[in-house]
Each structure stands twice: as C-alpha cells, then as structure tokens.
C-alpha atoms as a PDB file:
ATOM      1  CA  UNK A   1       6.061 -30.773  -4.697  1.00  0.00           C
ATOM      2  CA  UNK A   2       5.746 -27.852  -7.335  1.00  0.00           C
ATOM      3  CA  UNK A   3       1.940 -28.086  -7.348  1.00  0.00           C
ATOM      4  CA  UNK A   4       1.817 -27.969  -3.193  1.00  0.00           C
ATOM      5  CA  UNK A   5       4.018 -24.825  -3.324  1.00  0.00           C
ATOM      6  CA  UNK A   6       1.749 -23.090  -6.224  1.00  0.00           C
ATOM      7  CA  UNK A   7      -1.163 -24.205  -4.236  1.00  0.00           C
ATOM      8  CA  UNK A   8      -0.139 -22.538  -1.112  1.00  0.00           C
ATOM      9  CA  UNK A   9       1.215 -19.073  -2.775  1.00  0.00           C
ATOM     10  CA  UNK A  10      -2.315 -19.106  -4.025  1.00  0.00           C
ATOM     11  CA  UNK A  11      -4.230 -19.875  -0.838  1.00  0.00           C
ATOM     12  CA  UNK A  12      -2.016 -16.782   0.541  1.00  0.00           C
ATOM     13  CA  UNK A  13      -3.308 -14.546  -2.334  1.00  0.00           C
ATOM     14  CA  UNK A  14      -6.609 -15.278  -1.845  1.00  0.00           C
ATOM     15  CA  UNK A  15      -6.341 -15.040   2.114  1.00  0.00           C
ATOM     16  CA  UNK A  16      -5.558 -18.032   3.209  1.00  0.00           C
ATOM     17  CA  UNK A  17      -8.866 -19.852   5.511  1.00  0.00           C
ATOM     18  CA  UNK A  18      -8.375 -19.180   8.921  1.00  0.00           C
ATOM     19  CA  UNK A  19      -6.200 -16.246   8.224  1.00  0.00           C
ATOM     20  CA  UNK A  20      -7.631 -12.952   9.486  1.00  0.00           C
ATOM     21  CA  UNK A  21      -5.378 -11.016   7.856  1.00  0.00           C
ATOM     22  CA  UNK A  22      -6.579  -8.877   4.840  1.00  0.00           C
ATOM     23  CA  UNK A  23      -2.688  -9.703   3.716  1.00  0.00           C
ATOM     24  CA  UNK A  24      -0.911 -12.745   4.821  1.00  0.00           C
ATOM     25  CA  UNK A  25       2.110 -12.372   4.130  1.00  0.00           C
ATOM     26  CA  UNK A  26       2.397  -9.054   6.446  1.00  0.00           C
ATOM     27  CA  UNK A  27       2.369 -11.268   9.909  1.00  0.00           C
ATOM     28  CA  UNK A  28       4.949  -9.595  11.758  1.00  0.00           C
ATOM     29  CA  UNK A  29       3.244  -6.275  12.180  1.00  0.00           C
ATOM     30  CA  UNK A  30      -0.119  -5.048  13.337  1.00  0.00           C
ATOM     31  CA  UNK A  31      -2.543  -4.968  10.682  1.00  0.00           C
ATOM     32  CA  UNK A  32      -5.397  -3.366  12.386  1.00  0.00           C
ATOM     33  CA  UNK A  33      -7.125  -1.130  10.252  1.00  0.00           C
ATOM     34  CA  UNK A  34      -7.385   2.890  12.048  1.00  0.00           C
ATOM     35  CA  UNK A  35      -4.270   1.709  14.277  1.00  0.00           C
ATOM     36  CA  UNK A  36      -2.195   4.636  13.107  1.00  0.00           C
ATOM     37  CA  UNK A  37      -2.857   8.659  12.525  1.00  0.00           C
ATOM     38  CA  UNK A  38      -2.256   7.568   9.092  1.00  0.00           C
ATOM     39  CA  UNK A  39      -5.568   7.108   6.629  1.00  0.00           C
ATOM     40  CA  UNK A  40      -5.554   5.984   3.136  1.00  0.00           C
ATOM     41  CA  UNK A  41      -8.542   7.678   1.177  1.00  0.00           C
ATOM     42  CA  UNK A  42     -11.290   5.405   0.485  1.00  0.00           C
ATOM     43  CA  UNK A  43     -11.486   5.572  -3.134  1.00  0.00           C
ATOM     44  CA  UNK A  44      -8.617   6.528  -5.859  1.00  0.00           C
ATOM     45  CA  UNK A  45      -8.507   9.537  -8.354  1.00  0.00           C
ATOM     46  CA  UNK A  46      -7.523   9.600 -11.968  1.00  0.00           C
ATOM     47  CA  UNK A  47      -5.129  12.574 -13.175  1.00  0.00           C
ATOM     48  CA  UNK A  48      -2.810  13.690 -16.157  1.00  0.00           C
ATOM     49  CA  UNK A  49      -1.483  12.508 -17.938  1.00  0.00           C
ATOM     50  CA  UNK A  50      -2.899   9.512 -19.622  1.00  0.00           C
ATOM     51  CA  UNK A  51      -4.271   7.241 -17.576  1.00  0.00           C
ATOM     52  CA  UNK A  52      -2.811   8.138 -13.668  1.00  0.00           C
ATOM     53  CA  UNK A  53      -4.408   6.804 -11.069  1.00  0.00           C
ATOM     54  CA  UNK A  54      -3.894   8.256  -7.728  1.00  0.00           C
ATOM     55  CA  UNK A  55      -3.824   6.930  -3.670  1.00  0.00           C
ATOM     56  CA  UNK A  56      -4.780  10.196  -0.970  1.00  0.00           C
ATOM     57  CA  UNK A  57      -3.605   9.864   1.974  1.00  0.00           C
ATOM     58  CA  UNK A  58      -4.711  11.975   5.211  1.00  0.00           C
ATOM     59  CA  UNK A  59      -4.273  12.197   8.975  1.00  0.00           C
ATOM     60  CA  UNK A  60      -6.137  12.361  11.887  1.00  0.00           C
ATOM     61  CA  UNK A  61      -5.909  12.797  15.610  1.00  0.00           C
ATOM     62  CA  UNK A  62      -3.883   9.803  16.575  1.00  0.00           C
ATOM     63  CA  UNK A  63      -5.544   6.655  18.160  1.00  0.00           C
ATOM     64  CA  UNK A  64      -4.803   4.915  21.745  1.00  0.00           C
ATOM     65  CA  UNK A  65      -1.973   2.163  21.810  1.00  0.00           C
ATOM     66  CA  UNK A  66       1.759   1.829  20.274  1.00  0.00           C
ATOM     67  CA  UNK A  67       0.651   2.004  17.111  1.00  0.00           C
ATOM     68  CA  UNK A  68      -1.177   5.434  17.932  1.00  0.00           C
ATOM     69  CA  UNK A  69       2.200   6.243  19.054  1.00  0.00           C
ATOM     70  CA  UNK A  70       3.664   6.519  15.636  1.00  0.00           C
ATOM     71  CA  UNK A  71       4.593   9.836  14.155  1.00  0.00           C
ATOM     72  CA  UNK A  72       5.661   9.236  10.567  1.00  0.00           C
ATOM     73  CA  UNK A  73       4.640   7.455   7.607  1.00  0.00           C
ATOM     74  CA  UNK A  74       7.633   5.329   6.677  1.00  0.00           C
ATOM     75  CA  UNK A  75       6.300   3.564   3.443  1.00  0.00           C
ATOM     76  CA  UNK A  76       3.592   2.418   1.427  1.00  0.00           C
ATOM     77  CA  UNK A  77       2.758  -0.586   0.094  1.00  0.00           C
ATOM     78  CA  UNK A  78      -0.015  -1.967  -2.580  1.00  0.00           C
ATOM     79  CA  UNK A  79      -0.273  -5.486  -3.332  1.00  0.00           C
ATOM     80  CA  UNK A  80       0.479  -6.212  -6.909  1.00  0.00           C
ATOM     81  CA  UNK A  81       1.329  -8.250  -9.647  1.00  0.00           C
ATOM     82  CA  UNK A  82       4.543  -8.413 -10.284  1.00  0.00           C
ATOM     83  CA  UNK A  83       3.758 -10.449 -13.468  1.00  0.00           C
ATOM     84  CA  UNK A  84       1.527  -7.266 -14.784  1.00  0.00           C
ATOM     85  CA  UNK A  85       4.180  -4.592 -13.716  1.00  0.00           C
ATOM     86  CA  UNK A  86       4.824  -3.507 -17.420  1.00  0.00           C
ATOM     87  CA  UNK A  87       1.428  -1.983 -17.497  1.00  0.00           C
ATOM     88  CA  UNK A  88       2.560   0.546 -15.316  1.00  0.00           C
ATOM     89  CA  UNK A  89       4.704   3.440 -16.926  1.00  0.00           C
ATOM     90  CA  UNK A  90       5.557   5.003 -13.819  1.00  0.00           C
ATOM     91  CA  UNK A  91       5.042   6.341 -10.339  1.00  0.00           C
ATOM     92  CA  UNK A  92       4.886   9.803  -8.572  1.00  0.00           C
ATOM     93  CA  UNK A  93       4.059  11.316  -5.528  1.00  0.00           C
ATOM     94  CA  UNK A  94       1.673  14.538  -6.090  1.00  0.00           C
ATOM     95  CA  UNK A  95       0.587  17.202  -3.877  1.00  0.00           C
ATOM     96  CA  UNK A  96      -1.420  20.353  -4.458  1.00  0.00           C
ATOM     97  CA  UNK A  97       1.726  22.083  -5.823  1.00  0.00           C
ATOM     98  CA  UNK A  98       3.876  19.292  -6.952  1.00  0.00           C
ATOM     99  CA  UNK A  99       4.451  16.338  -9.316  1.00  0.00           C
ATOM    100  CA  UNK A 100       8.227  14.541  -7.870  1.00  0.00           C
ATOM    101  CA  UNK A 101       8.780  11.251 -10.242  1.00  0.00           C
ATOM    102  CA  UNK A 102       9.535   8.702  -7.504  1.00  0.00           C
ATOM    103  CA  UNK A 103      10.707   4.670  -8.387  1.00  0.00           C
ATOM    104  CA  UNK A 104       8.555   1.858  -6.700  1.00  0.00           C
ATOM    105  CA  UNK A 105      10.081  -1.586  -5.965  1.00  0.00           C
ATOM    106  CA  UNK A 106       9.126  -4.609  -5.899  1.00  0.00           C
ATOM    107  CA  UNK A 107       9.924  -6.337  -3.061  1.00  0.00           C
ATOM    108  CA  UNK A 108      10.019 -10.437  -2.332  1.00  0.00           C
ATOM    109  CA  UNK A 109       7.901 -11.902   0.306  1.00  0.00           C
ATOM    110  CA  UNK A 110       8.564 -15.935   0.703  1.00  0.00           C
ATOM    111  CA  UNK A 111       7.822 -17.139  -3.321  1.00  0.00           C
ATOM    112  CA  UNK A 112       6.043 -13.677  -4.119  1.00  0.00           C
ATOM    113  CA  UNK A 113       7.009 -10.651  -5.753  1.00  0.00           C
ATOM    114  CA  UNK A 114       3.526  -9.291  -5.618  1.00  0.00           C
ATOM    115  CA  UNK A 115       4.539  -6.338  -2.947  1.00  0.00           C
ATOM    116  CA  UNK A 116       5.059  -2.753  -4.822  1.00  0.00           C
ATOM    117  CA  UNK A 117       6.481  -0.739  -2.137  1.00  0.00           C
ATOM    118  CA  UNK A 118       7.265   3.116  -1.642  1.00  0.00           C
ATOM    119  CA  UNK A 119       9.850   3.898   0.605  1.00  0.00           C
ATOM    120  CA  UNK A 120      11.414   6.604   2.698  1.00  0.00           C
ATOM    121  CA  UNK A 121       8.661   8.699   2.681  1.00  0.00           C
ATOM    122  CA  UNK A 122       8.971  10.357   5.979  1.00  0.00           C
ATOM    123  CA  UNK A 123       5.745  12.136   6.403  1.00  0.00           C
ATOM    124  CA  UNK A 124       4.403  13.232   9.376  1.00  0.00           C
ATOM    125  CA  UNK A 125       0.841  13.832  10.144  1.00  0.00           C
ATOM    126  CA  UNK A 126       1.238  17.500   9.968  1.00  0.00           C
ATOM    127  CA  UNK A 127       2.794  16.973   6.333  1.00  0.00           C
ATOM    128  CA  UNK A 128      -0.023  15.124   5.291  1.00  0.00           C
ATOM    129  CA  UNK A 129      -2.696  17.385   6.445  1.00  0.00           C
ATOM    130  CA  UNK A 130      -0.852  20.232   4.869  1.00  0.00           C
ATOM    131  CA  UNK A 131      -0.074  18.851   1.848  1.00  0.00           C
ATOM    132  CA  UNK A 132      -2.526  15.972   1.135  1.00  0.00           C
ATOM    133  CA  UNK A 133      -0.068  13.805  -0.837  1.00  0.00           C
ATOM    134  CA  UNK A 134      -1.144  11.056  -3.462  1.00  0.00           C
ATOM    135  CA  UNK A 135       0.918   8.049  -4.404  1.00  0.00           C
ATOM    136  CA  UNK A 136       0.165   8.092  -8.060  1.00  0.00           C
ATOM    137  CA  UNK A 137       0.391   4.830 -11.172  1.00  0.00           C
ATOM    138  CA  UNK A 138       0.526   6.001 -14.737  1.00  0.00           C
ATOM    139  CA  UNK A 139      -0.979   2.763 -16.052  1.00  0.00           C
ATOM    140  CA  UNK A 140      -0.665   1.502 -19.959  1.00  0.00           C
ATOM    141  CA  UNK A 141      -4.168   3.142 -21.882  1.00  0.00           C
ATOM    142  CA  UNK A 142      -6.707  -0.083 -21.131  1.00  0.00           C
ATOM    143  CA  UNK A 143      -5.235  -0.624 -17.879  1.00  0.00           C
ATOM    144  CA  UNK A 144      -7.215  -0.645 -14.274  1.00  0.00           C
ATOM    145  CA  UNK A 145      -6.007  -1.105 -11.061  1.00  0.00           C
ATOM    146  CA  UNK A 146      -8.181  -4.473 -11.794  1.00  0.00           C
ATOM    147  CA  UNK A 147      -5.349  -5.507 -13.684  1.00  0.00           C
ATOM    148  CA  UNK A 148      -2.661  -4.484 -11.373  1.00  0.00           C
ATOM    149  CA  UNK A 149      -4.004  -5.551  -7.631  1.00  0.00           C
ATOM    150  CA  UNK A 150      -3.735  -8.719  -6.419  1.00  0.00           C
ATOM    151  CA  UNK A 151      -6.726 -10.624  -5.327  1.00  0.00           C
ATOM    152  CA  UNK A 152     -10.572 -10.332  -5.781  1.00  0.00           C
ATOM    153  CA  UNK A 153     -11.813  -6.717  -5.396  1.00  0.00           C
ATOM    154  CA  UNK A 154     -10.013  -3.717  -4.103  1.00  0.00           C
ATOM    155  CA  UNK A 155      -6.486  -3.405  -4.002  1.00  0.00           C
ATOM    156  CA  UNK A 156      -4.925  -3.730  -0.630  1.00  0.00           C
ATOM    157  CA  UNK A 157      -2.785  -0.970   0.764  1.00  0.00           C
ATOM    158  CA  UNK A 158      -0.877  -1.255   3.973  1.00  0.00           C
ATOM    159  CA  UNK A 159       0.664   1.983   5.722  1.00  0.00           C
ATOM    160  CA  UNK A 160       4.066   1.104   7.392  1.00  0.00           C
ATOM    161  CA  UNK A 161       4.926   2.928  10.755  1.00  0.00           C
ATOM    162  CA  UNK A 162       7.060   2.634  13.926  1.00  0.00           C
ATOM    163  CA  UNK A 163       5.214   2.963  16.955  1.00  0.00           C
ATOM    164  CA  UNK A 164       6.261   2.813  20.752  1.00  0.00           C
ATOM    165  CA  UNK A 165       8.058  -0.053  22.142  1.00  0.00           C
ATOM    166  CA  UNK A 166       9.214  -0.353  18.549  1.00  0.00           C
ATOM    167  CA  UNK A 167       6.004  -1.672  17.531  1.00  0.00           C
ATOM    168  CA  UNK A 168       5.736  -2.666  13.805  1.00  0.00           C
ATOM    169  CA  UNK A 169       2.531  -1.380  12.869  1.00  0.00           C
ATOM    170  CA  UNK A 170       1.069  -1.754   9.309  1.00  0.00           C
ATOM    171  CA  UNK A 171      -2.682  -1.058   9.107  1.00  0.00           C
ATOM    172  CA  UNK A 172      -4.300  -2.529   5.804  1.00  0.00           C
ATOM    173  CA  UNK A 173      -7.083  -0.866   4.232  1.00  0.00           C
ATOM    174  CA  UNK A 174      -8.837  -1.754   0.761  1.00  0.00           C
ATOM    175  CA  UNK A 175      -9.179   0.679  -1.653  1.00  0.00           C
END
C-alpha cells in the first residue's frame, strides 16, 4: 500500500498524465495562466546578500472574466521541497526602497509539504506597478533554485486571487 501512495505523490509531482494542470494539487482554482492583472516576471534576479534570489512581480490592464475581476494579490506560492527547506536562510519581500524580512510557510497539500507559501500580501495592481515588489530566497552558498523547486525545469509559481462570483483564481506560471 506504501509503494501505491509514494507512486501516486510522485505521478502528482511530475504532473500526473492526463492532468493539464502545470500543478495538480491546485484543482480547486483556475489555473489559467494571464487570468489575473497579476504577472510574475519571467526570469528571477540574484541580490545581496549572499546568494538571494529574487521573484518580480508586475501588473497589467486586467483581463476579461472573474478572474480579471480580481483586485489584489492575496498570496504567493512556489512549489518546493520541503525536504530541501534548510538550504534556504530566509525570505523577504524587496522593493526599490525596501528590504521587510517576511516568514514563508509551508503548507500541506494531501501527503505533500512541497507548497512554500507567502501570505497576506494585499497588493493591488497599482501597488505593484508603483513599487515593483520581489519575493526574495536567501539560499545556502551552492544552492539554486534547482535544488529548491519541485519538478523538472522551472519552478512553478501560482498567484492567488479572489475574483467575482468569489472565483478562486490561481494562475501558474514557470519561472
């Protein structure tokens, strides 16, 4: 029985065949990429100190549907490895003016702790075009997001917002 569960928590981290969700075990919300005002940047940054590496955010004009309908950015999450969380030394949230130390947590889906979320964020797409925030990992030395994400490739980032109709939108992008 041990092996069938392993084999399915597995299946899910690799996206499971059939499934066309970048992240399988976000099924009760809307995945679709663009679905919100809410962009992650296509590729990271490094920063100080050590070895920080940085997720930009931005906003643009908002899209047709409930999703389009959201106005903040509620949270953040990257898919992770829990197992490989002591490589990271800690998490902020920078803008052009500011460095605030924030906490992550890691939050249990079914058998997996592989979700590192940031919550209560609260921006609004006029925040983020003003400010262009970053969701920043100070990682251990030798340490690359390679190490960190889960799955083959890019890391996975979904952006969590309410929409109309209490929509649960979360559009996944791969960075």
């Amino acid at each position: 029985m041990a092996l069938l569960c392993l084999g399915a928590v597995s299946a899910a981290r690799a996206g499971a065949k059939g499934s066309s969700s970048l992240w399988p075990a976000l099924s009760s919300c809307q995945q679709k990429a663009n679905s919100t005002a809410f962009r992650i940047n296509s590729a990271t940054t490094t920063a100080l100190p050590g070895n920080t590496v940085c997720f930009g955010f931005s906003a643009v004009a908002a899209p047709a549907g409930n999703c389009g309908k959201a106005s903040t950015l509620e949270r953040v999450n990257i898919w992770a490895s829990h197992a490989n969380r002591t490589m990271i030394n800690g998490y902020s949230i920078r803008t052009a003016t500011t460095t605030t130390a924030v906490s992550g947590v890691w939050s249990k889906k079914g058998d997996s702790w592989d979700e590192l979320t940031f919550s209560k964020l609260g921006w609004t797409a006029d925040y983020v075009m003003a400010n262009s925030p970053r969701i920043c990992l100070t990682l251990d030395h030798d340490v690359t997001l390679d190490d960190i994400c889960v799955g083959n490739g890019p890391c996975v980032v979904a952006l969590y917002s309410v929409g109309a109709k209490n929509s649960k939108c979360c559009p996944v992008y791969k960075v």
